[in-house]
Structures are given as C-alpha cells and as structure tokens.
C-alpha atoms as a PDB file:
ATOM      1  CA  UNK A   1      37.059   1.831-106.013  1.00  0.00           C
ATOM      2  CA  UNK A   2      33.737   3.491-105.544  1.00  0.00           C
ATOM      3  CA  UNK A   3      34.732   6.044-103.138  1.00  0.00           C
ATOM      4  CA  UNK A   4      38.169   6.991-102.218  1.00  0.00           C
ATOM      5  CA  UNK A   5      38.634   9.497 -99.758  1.00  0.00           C
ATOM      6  CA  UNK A   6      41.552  11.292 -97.088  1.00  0.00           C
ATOM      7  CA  UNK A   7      40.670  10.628 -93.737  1.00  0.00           C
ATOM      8  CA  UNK A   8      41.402  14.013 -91.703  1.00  0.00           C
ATOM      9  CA  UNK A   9      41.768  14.492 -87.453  1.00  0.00           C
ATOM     10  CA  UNK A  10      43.999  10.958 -86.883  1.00  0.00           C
ATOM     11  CA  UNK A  11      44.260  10.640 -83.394  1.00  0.00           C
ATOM     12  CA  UNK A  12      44.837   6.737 -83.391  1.00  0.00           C
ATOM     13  CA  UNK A  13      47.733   4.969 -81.290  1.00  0.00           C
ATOM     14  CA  UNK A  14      48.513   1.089 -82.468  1.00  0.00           C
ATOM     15  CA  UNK A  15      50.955  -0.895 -81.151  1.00  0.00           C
ATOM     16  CA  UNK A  16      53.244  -2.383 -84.057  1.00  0.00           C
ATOM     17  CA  UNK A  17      55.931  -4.469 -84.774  1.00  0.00           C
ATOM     18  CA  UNK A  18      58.772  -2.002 -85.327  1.00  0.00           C
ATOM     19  CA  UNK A  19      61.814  -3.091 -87.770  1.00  0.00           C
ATOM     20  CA  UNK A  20      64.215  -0.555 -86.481  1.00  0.00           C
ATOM     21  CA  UNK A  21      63.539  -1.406 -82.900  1.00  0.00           C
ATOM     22  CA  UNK A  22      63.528  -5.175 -83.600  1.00  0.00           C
ATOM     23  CA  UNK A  23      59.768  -5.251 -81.367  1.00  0.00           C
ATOM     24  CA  UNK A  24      56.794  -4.061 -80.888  1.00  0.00           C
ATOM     25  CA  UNK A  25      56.135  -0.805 -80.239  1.00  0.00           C
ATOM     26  CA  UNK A  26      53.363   2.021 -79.807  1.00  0.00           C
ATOM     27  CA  UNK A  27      53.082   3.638 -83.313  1.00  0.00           C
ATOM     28  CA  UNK A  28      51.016   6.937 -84.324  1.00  0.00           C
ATOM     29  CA  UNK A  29      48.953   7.230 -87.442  1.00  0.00           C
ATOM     30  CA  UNK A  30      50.462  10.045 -89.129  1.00  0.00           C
ATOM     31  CA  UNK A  31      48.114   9.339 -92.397  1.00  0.00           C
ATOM     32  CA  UNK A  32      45.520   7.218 -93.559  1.00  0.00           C
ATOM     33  CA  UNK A  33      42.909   7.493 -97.171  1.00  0.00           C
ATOM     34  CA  UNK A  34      40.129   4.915 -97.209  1.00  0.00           C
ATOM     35  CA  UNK A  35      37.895   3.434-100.280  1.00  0.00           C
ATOM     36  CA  UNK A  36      35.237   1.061-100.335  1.00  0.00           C
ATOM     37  CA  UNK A  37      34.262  -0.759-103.750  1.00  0.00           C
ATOM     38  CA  UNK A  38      31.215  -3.155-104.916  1.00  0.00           C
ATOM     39  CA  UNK A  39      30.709  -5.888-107.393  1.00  0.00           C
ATOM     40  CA  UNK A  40      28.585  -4.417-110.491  1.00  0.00           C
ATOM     41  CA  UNK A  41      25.427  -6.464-109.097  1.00  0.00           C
ATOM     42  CA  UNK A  42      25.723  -4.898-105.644  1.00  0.00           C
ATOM     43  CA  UNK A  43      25.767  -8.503-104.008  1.00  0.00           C
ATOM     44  CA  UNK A  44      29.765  -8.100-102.935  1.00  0.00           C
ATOM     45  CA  UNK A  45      30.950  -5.073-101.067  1.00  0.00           C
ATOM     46  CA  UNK A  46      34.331  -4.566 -98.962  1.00  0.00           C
ATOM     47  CA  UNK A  47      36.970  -1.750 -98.030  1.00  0.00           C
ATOM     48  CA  UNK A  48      40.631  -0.689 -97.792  1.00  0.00           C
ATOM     49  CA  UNK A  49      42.568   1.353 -95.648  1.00  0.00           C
ATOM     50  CA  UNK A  50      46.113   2.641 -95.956  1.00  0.00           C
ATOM     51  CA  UNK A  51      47.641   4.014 -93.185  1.00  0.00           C
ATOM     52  CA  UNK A  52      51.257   5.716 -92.445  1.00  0.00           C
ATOM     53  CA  UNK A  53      52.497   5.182 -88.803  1.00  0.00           C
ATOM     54  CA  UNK A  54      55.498   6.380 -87.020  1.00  0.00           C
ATOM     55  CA  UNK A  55      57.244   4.671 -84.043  1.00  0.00           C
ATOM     56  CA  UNK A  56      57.293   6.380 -80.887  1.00  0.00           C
ATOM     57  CA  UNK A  57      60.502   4.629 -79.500  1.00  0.00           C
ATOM     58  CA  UNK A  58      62.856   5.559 -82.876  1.00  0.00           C
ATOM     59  CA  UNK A  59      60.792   7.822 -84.754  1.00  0.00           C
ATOM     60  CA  UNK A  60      60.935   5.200 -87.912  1.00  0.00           C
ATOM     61  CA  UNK A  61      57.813   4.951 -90.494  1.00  0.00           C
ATOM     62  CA  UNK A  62      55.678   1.750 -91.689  1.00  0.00           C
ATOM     63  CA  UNK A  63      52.715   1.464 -93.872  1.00  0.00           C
ATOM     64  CA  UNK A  64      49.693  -0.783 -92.911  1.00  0.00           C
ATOM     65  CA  UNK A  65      47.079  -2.048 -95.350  1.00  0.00           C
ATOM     66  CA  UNK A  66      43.676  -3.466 -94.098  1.00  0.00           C
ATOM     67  CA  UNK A  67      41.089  -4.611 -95.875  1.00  0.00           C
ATOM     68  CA  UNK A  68      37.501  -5.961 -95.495  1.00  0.00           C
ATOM     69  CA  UNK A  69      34.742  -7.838 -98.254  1.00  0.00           C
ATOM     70  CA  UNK A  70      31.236  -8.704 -97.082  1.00  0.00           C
ATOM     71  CA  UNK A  71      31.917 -12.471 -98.074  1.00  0.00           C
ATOM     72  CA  UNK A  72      34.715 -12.828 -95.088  1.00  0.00           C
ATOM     73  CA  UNK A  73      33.179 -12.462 -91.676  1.00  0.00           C
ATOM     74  CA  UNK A  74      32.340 -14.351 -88.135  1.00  0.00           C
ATOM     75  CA  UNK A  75      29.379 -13.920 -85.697  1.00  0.00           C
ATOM     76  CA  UNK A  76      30.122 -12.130 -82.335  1.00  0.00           C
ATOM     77  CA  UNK A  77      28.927 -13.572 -79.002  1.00  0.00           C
ATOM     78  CA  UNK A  78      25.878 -11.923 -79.629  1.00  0.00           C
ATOM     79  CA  UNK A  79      25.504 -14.176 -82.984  1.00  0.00           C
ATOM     80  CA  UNK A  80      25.927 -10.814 -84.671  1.00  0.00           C
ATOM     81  CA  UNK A  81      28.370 -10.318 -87.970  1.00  0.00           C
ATOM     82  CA  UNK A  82      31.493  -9.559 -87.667  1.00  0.00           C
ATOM     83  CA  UNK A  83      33.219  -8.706 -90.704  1.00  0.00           C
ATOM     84  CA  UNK A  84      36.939  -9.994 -90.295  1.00  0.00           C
ATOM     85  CA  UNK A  85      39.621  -7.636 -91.660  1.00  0.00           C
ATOM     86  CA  UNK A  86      42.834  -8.283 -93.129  1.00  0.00           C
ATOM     87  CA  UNK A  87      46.339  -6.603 -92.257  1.00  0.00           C
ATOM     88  CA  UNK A  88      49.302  -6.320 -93.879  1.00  0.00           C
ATOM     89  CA  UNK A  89      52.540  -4.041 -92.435  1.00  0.00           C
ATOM     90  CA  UNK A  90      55.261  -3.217 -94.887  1.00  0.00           C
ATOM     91  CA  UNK A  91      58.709  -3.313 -94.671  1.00  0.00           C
ATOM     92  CA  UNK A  92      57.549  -6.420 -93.650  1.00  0.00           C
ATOM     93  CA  UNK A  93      57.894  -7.166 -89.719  1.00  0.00           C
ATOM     94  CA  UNK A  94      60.997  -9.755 -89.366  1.00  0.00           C
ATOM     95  CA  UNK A  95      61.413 -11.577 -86.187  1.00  0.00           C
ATOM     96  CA  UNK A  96      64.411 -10.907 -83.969  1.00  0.00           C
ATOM     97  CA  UNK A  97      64.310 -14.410 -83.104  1.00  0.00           C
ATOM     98  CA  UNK A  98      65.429 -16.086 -86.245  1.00  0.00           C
ATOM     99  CA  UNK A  99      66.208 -15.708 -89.773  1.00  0.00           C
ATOM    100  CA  UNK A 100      66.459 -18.199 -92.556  1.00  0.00           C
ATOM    101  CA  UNK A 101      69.017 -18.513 -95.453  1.00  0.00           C
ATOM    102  CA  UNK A 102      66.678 -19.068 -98.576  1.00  0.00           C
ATOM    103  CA  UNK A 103      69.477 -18.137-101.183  1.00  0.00           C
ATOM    104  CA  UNK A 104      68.856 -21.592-103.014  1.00  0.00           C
ATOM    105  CA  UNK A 105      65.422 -22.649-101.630  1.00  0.00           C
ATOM    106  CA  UNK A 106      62.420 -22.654-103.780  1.00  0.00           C
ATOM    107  CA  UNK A 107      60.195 -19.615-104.131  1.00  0.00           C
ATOM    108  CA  UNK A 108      56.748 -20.933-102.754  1.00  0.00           C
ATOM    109  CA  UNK A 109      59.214 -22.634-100.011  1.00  0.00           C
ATOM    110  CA  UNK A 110      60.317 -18.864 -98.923  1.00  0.00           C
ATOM    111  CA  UNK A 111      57.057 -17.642 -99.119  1.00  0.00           C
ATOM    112  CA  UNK A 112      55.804 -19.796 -96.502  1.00  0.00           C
ATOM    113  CA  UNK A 113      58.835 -19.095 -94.089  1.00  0.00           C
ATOM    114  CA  UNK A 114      58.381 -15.618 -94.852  1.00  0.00           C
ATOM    115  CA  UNK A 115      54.863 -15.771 -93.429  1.00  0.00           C
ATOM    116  CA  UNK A 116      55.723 -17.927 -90.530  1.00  0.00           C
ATOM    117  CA  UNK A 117      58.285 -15.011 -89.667  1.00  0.00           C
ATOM    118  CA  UNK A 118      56.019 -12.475 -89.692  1.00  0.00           C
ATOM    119  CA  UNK A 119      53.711 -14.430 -87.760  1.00  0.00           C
ATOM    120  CA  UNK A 120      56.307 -14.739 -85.056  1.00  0.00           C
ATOM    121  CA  UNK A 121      57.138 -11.048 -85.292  1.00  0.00           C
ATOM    122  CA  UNK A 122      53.366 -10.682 -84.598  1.00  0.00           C
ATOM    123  CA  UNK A 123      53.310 -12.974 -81.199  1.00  0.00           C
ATOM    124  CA  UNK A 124      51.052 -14.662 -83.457  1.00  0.00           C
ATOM    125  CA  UNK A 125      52.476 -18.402 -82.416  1.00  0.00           C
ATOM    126  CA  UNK A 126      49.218 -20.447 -83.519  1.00  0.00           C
ATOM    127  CA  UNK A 127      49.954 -18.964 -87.045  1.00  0.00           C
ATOM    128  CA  UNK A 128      53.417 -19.870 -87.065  1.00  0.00           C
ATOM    129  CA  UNK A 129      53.130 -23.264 -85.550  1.00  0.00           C
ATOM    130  CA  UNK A 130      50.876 -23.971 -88.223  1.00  0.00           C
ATOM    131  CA  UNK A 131      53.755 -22.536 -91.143  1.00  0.00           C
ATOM    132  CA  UNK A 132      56.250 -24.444 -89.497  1.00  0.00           C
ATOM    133  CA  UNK A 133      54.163 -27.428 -90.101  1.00  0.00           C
ATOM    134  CA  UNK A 134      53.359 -26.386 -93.408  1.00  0.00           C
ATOM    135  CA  UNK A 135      57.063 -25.926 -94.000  1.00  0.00           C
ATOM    136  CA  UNK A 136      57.833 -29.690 -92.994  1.00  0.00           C
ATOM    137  CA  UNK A 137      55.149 -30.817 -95.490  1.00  0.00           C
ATOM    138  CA  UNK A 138      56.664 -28.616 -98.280  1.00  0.00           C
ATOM    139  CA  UNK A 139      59.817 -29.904 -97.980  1.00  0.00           C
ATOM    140  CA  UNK A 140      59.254 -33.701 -97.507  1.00  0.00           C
ATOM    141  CA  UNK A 141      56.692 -33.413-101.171  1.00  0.00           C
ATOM    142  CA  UNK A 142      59.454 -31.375-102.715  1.00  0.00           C
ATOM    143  CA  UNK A 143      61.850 -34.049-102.279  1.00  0.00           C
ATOM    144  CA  UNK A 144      59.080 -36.591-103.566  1.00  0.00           C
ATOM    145  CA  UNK A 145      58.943 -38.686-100.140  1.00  0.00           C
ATOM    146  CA  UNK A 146      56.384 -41.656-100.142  1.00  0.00           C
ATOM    147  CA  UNK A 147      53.695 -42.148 -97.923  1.00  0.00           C
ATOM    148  CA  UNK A 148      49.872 -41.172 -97.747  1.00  0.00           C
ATOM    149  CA  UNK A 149      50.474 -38.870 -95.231  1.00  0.00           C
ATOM    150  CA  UNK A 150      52.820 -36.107 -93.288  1.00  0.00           C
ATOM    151  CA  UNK A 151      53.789 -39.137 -91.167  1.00  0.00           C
ATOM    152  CA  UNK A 152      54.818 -41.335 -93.268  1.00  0.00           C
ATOM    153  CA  UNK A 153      56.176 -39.196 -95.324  1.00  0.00           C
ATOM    154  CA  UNK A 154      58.561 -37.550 -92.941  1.00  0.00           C
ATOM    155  CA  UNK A 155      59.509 -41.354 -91.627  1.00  0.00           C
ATOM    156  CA  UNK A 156      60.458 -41.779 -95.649  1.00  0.00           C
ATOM    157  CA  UNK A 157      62.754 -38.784 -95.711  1.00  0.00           C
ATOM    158  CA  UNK A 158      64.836 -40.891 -92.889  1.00  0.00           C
ATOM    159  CA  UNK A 159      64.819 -44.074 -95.154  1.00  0.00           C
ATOM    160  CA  UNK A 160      65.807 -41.790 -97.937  1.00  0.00           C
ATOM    161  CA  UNK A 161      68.927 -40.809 -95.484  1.00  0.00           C
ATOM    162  CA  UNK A 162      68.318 -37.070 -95.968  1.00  0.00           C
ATOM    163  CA  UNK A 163      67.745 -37.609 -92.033  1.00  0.00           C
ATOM    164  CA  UNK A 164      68.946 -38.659 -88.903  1.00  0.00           C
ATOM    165  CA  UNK A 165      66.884 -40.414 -86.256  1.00  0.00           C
ATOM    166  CA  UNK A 166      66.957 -37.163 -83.774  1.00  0.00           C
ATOM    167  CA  UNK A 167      65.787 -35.085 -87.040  1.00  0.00           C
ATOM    168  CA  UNK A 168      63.367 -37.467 -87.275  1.00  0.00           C
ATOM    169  CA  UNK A 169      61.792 -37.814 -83.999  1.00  0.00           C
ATOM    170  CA  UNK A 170      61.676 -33.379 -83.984  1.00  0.00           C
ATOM    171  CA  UNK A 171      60.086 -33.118 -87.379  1.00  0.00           C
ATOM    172  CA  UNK A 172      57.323 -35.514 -85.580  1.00  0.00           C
ATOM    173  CA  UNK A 173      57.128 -33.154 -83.084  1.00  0.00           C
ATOM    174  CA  UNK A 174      56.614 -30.441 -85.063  1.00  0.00           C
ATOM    175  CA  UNK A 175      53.746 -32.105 -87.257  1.00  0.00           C
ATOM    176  CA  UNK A 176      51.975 -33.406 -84.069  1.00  0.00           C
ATOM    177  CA  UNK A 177      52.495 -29.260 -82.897  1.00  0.00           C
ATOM    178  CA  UNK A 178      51.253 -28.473 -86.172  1.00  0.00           C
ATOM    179  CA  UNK A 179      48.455 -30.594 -86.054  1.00  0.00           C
ATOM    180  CA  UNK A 180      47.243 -29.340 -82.729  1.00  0.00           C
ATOM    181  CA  UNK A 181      47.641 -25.367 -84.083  1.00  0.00           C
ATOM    182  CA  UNK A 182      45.169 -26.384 -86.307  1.00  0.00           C
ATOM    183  CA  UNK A 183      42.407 -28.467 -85.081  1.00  0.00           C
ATOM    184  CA  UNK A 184      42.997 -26.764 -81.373  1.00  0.00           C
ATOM    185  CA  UNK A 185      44.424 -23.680 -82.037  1.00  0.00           C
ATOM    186  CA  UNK A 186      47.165 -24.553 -79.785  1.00  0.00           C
ATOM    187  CA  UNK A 187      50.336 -22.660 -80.507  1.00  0.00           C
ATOM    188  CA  UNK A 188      53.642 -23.940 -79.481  1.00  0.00           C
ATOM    189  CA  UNK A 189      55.677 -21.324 -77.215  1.00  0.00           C
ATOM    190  CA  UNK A 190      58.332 -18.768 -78.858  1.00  0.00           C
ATOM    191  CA  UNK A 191      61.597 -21.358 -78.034  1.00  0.00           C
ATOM    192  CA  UNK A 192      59.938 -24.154 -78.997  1.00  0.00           C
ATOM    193  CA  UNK A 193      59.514 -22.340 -82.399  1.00  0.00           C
ATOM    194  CA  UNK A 194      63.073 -21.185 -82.662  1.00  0.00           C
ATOM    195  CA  UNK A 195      64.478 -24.720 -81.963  1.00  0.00           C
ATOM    196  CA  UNK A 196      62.063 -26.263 -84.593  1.00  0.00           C
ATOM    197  CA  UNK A 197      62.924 -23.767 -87.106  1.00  0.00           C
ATOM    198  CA  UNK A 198      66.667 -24.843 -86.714  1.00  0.00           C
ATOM    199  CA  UNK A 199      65.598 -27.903 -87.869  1.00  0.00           C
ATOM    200  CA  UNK A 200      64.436 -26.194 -90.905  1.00  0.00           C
ATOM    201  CA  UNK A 201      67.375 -24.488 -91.323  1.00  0.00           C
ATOM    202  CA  UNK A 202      69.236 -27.340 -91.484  1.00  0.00           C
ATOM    203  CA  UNK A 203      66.987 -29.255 -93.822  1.00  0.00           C
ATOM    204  CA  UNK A 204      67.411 -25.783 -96.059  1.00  0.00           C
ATOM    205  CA  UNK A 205      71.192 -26.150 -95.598  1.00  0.00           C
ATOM    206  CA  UNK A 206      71.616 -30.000 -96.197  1.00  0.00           C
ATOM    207  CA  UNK A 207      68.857 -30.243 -98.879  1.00  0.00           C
ATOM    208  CA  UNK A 208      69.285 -26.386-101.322  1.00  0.00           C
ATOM    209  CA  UNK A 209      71.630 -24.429 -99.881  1.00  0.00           C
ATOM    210  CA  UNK A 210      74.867 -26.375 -99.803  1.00  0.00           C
ATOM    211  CA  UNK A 211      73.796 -28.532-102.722  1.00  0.00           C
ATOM    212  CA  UNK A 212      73.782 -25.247-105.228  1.00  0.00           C
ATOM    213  CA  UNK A 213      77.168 -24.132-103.577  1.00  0.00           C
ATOM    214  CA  UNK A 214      78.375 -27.714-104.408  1.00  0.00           C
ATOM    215  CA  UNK A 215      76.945 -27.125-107.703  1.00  0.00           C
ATOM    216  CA  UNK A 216      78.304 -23.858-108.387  1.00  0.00           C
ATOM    217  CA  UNK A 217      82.138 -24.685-107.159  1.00  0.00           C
ATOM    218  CA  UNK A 218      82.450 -28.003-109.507  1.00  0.00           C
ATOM    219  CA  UNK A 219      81.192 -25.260-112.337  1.00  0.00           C
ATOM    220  CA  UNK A 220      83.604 -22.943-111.729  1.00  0.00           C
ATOM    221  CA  UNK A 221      85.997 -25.681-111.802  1.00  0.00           C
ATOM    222  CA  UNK A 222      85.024 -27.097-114.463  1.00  0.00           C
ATOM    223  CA  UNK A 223      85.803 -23.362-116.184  1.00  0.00           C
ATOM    224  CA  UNK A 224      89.023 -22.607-114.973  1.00  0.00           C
ATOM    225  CA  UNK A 225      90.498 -26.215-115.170  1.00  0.00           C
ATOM    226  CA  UNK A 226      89.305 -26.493-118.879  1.00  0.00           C
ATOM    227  CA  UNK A 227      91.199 -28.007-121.770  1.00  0.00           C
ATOM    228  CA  UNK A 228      92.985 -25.345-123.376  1.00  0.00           C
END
C-alpha cells in the first residue's frame, strides 16, 4: 500500500445479507480504513476498503472488503469510466434456500457451489444461473464424459448410466439456462434454482458422497473382520 489510512465520521447505511437473520438486512458501518497502492511505473493504480458493519435487525457483525484497479472498469451512459469494484462479505453470506453436502466432493467442485451460494444469498440469480451451469460442466469433465461439448457431454453421462432420462432432460435445462445467463444475462428465478441445484445434490450424492461412504465401510470391514 501507498497510503493507508482510518476513515473517521461513518454515517453509511448498506443493506446486507445477514447470516444470523438468514436475509438481507440494513447494516451500519461501524468501521472502515482505506489504502490505495500503484505499480512502481505508475501505469496501474487501484484501492481497498475494509469495512465493519452491524445488523440492525440482530445486532450481529460482518466484514466487507472492496476493492478497485484502474485496469477493471466500464463506461457510463455518458461513455464516461466507470471503475468497477469488487466485494467480498465475510462470514460468507449462505443462502437460506439450500445447502450442499460437499464432504467427499472435490475442492475446485465446492468452490464453485460455494460461489453460486453466495450469489443466491445476494439475489444475484444471473450469477448463480451461470455457477449452476458451471457446476454441470465440472462434474460431467470430472467424470471424463465424451463429447465436444456441454451437450453432448451431459447426453454421455446418461450412456455412462450415472443418469436417468428425467436427470437428463433437467441437466439440459440447466445448460440451455446457463447458456442464456451468459450470452443474455438472463437469470433463472429463485425456485427454478433450488430445484436445479437438487439435481446437483444428487449427482454429489450418487457420484462422491455415497461412493467414499461405500469406500470407507468396506475399509472398516476389511479391519475388524481381519485374519487374526
């Protein structure tokens, strides 16, 4: 950092995705510092700010980092720049809608339904269309199905009998969804969501989950029924 600094006089309101209160509520920044930094040729400049905010409905605390570079921006209507800043809320927001068991699923697997959760818990539904999409396509390469593309792919998962033809047809769905959230930045609706991350969690169940229980019950077997 260049400059790093306590910002004094808070009077901001933001409304927040509370974890206590399971929604989003109207928080108040009780703290915030602030630093900006530059690359050593001067070219590349951006910005952070953390921020401590306490819910209004249970009186519960959050921290929020944003940040900000000079290389990530948009143009207004006015064609001027607007530089695009990124958030990020810990405890991380989780949705009251759904919740996945990833005890046995693969790391960069959880990541993504971690950020298609948070999405949700943000109303954000174009952003989590897209990681439920992203989630079918992880998990259809992971189990090495052929094809040159999500389509065919996903069709191989049913000839590989991982599948049934109703899982089939949804996990269409959801990559046509996907598709659209996208190119169209259409987002599917909040129940539409839930149902298709069922799916999911049935994939997770059929395909990690209950696998490495399998696997761990015929070890233990294996232990306590041993030649003595």
């Amino acid at each position: 950092m260049d400059s790093f600094e306590i910002v004094e006089g808070l009077d901001e309101r933001k409304r927040l995705h509370c974890v206590a209160c399971e929604r989003k509520t109207i928080h108040r920044a009780e703290a915030r510092c602030r630093g900006t930094w530059s690359s050593s040729d001067g070219y590349i400049n951006g910005g952070d700010r953390y921020t401590i905010f306490r819910c209004g409905a249970c009186d519960s605390v959050c921290y929020e980092t944003v940040s900000w570079d000079s290389e990530t921006y948009d143009y207004d209507e006015d064609g001027n720049i607007d530089v695009i800043e990124t958030s990020k809320q810990y405890p991380t927001p989780v949705s009251a809608h759904f919740s996945f068991n990833t005890q046995s699923t693969p790391p960069k697997l959880n990541l993504i339904l971690g950020e298609m959760l948070y999405s949700l818990a943000g109303s954000k539904t174009i952003l989590a269309t897209i990681g439920l999409r992203l989630a079918v396509e992880f998990i259809v390469k992971d189990t090495e199905c052929a094809g040159r593309n999500l389509e065919k792919k996903i069709d191989d998962l049913r000839v590989k009998d991982l599948i049934d033809d109703d899982q089939k047809d949804l996990l269409h769905r959801i990559r046509k969804r996907g598709n659209a959230g996208a190119h169209e930045a259409q987002g599917m609706s909040v129940n539409e969501l839930v149902a298709g991350m069922g799916i999911i969690e049935g994939l997770l169940e059929k395909l990690y989950n209950g696998p490495a229980r399998h696997e761990a019950t015929i070890r233990r077997a294996k232990q306590l029924l041993k030649d003595e």
